[in-house]
Structure formats: C-alpha cells, structure tokens
N, C-alpha and C. Protein backbone atom coordinates (compact mmCIF):
# COMPACT_ATOMS: atom_id res chain seq x y z
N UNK A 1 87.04 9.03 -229.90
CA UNK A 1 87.02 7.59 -229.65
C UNK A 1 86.13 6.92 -230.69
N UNK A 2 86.88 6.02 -231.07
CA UNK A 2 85.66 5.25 -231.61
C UNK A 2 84.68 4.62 -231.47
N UNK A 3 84.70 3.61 -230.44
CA UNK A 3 83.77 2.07 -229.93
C UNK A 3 84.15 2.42 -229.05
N UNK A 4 82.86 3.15 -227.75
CA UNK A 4 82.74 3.05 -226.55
C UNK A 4 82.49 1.33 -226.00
N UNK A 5 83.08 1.36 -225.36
CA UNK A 5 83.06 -0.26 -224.71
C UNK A 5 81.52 -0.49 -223.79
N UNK A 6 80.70 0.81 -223.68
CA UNK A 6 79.91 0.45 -223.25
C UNK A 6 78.42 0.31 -223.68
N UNK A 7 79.06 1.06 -224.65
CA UNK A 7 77.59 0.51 -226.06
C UNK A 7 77.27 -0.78 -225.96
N UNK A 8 75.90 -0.63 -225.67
CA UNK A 8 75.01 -2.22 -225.86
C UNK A 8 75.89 -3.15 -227.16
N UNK A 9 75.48 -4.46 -227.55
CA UNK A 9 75.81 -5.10 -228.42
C UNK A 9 74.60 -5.96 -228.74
N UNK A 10 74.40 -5.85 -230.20
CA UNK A 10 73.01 -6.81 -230.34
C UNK A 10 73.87 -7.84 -231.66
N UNK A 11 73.38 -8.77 -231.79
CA UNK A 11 73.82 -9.88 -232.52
C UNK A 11 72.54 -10.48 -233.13
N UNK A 12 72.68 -10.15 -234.27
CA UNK A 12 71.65 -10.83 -235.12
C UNK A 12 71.23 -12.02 -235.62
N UNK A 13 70.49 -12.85 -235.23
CA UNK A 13 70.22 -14.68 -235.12
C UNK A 13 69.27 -14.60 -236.33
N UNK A 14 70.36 -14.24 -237.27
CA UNK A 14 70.15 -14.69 -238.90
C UNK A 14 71.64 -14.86 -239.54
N UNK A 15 72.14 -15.47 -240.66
CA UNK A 15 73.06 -15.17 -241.13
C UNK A 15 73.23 -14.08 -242.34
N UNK A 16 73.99 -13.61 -242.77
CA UNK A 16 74.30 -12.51 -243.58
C UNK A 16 75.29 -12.93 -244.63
N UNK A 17 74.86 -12.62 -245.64
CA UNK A 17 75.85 -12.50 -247.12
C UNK A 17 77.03 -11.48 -246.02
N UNK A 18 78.76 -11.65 -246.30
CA UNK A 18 79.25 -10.54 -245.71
C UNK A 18 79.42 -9.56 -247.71
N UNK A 19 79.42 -10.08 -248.61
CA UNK A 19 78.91 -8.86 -249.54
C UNK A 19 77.93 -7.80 -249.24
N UNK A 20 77.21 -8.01 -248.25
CA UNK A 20 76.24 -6.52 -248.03
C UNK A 20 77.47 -5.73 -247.38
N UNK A 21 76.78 -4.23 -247.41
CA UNK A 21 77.33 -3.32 -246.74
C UNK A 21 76.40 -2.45 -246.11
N UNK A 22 76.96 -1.33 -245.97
CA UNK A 22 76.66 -0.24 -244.90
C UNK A 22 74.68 -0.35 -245.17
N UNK A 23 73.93 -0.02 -246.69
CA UNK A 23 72.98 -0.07 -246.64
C UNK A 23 72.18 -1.36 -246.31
N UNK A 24 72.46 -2.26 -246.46
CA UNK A 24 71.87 -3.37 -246.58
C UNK A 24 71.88 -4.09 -245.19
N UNK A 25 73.19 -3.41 -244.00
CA UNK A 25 73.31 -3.49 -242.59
C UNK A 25 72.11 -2.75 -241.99
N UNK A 26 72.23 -1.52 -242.17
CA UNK A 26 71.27 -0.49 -242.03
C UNK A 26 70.00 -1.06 -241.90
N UNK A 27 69.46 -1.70 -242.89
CA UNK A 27 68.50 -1.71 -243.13
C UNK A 27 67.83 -3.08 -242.48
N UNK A 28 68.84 -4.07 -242.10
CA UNK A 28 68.66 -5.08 -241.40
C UNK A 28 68.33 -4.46 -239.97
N UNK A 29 69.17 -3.67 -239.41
CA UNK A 29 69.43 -3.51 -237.82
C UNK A 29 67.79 -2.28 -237.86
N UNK A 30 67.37 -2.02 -238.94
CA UNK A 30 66.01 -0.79 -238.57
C UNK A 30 65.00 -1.72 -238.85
N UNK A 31 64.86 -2.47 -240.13
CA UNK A 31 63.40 -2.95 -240.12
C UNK A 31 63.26 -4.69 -239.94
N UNK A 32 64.39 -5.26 -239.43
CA UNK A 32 64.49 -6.82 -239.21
C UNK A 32 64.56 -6.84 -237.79
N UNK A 33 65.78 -5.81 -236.94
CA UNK A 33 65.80 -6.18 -235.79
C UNK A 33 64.99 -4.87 -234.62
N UNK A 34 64.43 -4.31 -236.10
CA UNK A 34 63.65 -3.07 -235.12
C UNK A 34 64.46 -2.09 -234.11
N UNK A 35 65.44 -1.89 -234.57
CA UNK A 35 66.45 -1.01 -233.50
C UNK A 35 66.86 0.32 -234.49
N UNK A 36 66.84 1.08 -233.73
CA UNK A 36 67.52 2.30 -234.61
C UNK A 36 69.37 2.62 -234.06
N UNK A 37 69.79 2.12 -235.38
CA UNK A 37 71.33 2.32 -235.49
C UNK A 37 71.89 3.28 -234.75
N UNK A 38 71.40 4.68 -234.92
CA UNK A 38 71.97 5.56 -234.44
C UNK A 38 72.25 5.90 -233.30
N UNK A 39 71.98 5.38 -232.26
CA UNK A 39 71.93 5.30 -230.95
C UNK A 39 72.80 4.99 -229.62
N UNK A 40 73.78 4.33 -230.56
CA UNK A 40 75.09 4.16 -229.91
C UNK A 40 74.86 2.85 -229.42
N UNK A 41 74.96 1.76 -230.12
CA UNK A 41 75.15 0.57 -230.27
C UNK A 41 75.79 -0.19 -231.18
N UNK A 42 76.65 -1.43 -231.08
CA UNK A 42 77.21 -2.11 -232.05
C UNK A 42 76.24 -3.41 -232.16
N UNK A 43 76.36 -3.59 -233.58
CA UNK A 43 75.32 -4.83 -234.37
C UNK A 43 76.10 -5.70 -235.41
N UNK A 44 76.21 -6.75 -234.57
CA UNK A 44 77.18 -8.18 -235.45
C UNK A 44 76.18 -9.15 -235.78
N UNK A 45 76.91 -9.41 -236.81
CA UNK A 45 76.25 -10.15 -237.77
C UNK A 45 76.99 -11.79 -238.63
N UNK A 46 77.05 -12.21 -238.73
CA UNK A 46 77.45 -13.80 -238.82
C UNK A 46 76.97 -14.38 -240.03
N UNK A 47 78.17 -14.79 -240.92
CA UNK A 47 78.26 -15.79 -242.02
C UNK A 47 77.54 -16.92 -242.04
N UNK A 48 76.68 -17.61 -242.68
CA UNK A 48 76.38 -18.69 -242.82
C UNK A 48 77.24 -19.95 -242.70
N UNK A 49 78.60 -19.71 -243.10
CA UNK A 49 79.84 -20.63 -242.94
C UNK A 49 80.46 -20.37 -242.14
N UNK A 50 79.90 -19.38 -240.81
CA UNK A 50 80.39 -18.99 -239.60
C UNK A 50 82.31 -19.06 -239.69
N UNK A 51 82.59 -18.03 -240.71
CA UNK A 51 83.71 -18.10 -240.60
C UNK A 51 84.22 -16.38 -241.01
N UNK A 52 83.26 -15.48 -240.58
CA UNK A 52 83.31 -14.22 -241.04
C UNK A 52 82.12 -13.55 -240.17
N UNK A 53 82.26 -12.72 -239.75
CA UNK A 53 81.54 -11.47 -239.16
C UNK A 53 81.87 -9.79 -239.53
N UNK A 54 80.55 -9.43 -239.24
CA UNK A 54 80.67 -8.16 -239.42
C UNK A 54 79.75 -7.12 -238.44
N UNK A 55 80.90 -6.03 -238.16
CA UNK A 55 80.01 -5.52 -237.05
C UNK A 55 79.68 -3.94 -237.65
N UNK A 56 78.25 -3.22 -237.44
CA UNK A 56 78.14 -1.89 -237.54
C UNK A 56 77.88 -0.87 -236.27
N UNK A 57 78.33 0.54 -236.56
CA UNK A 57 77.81 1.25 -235.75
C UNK A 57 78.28 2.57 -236.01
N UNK A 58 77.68 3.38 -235.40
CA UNK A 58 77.55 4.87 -235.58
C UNK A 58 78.55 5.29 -234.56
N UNK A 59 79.31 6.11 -234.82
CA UNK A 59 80.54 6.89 -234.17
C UNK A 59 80.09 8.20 -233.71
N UNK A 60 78.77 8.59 -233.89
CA UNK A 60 78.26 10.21 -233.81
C UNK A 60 79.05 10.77 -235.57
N UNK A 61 79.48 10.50 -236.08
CA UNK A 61 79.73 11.33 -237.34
C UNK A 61 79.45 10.40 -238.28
N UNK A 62 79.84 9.12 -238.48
CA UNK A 62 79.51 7.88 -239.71
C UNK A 62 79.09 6.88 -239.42
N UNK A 63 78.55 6.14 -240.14
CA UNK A 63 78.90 4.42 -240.00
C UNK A 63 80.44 3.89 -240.34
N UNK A 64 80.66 3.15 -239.11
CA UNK A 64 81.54 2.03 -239.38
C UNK A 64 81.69 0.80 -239.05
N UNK A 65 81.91 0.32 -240.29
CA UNK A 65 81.72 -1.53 -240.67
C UNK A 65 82.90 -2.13 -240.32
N UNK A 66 83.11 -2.55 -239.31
CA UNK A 66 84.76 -4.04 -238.98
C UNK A 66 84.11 -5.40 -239.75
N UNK A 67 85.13 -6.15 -240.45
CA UNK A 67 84.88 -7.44 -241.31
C UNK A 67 86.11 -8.29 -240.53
N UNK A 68 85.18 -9.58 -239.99
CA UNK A 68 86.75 -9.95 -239.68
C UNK A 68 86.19 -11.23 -240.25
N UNK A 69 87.52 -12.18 -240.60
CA UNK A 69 87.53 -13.24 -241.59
C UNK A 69 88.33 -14.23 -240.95
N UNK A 70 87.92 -15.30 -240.61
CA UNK A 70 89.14 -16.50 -239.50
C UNK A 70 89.68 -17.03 -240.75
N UNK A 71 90.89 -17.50 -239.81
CA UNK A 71 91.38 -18.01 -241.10
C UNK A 71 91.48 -20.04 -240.77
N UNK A 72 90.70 -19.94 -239.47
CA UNK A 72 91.17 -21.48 -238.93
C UNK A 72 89.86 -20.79 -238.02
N UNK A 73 89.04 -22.32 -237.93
CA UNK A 73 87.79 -22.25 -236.85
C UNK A 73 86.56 -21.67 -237.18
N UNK A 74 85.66 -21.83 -236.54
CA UNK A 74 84.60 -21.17 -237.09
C UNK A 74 84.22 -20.41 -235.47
N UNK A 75 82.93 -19.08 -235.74
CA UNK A 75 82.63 -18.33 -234.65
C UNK A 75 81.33 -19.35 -234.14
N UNK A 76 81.27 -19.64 -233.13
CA UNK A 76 80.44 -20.28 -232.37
C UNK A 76 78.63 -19.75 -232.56
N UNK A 77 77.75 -20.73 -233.43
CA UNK A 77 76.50 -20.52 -233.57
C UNK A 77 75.68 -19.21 -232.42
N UNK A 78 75.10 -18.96 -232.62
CA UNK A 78 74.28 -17.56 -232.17
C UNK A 78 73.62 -18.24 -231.10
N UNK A 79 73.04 -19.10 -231.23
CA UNK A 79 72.12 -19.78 -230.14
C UNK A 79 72.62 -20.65 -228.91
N UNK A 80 73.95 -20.85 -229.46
CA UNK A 80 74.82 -21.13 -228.21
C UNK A 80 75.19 -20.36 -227.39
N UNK A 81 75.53 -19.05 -227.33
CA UNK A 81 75.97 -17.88 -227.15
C UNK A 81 74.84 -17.42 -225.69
N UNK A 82 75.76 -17.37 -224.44
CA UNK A 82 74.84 -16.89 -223.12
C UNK A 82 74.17 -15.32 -224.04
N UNK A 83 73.09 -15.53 -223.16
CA UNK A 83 72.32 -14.21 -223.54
C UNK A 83 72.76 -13.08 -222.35
C-alpha cells in the first residue's frame, strides 16, 4: 500500500517554491516543522500563488512526492483551514 489513510497529516503554514524536492522537503518537515519524516505521516505544503501543492512521505521503503497543479482556482489559505 502506499498512503495509509490513517497517517497523521501535517500542513505547513509557510509557502514553498514547488521547485524544491525530496531534499529540501526533508529538510523543511525535520528542522522547520520539527517532525521526523519517517514515521508514517504525510506533509503538504502550498505555493505562494496557492495554485500548486505538494505532499511528502515515507512508504517504509522511499520517499514519495505527489505535485498537484490546479488548473482553475486556487487551494484555500492555511489559516483558514479547521485545525
């Protein structure tokens, strides 16, 4: 399986270049949001032009990065978002 549905989800209330990748995710979700990746959690992350996200997480064997890109609308600010 890939994405257990019951893995926590943390969302990061910064925006992100989506040009970073796997290291530069990494390295956000260990020493920005203080969480260790490996743990079986997914960590999204949000465009400045809120029109692109990207999510990481550990599968037990890799990292894997989903990019998704709207093509109409933008994703609703972080701080709006029920906690």
């Amino acid at each position: 399986m890939i994405f257990d549905p019951s893995y926590p989800i943390f969302l990061y209330h910064g925006y992100i270049d989506m040009r970073k990748g796997h290291n530069t995710l990494s390295h956000v979700v260990t020493h920005k949001m203080d969480l260790e990746l490996m743990f079986g959690a997914l960590f999204l992350f949000v465009a400045k032009n809120r029109k692109a996200t990207k999510a990481i997480f550990f599968d037990g064997n890799g990292l894997i990065i989903v990019h998704k890109k709207l093509e109409r609308g933008r994703f609703k600010p972080a701080f709006l978002l029920n906690p």
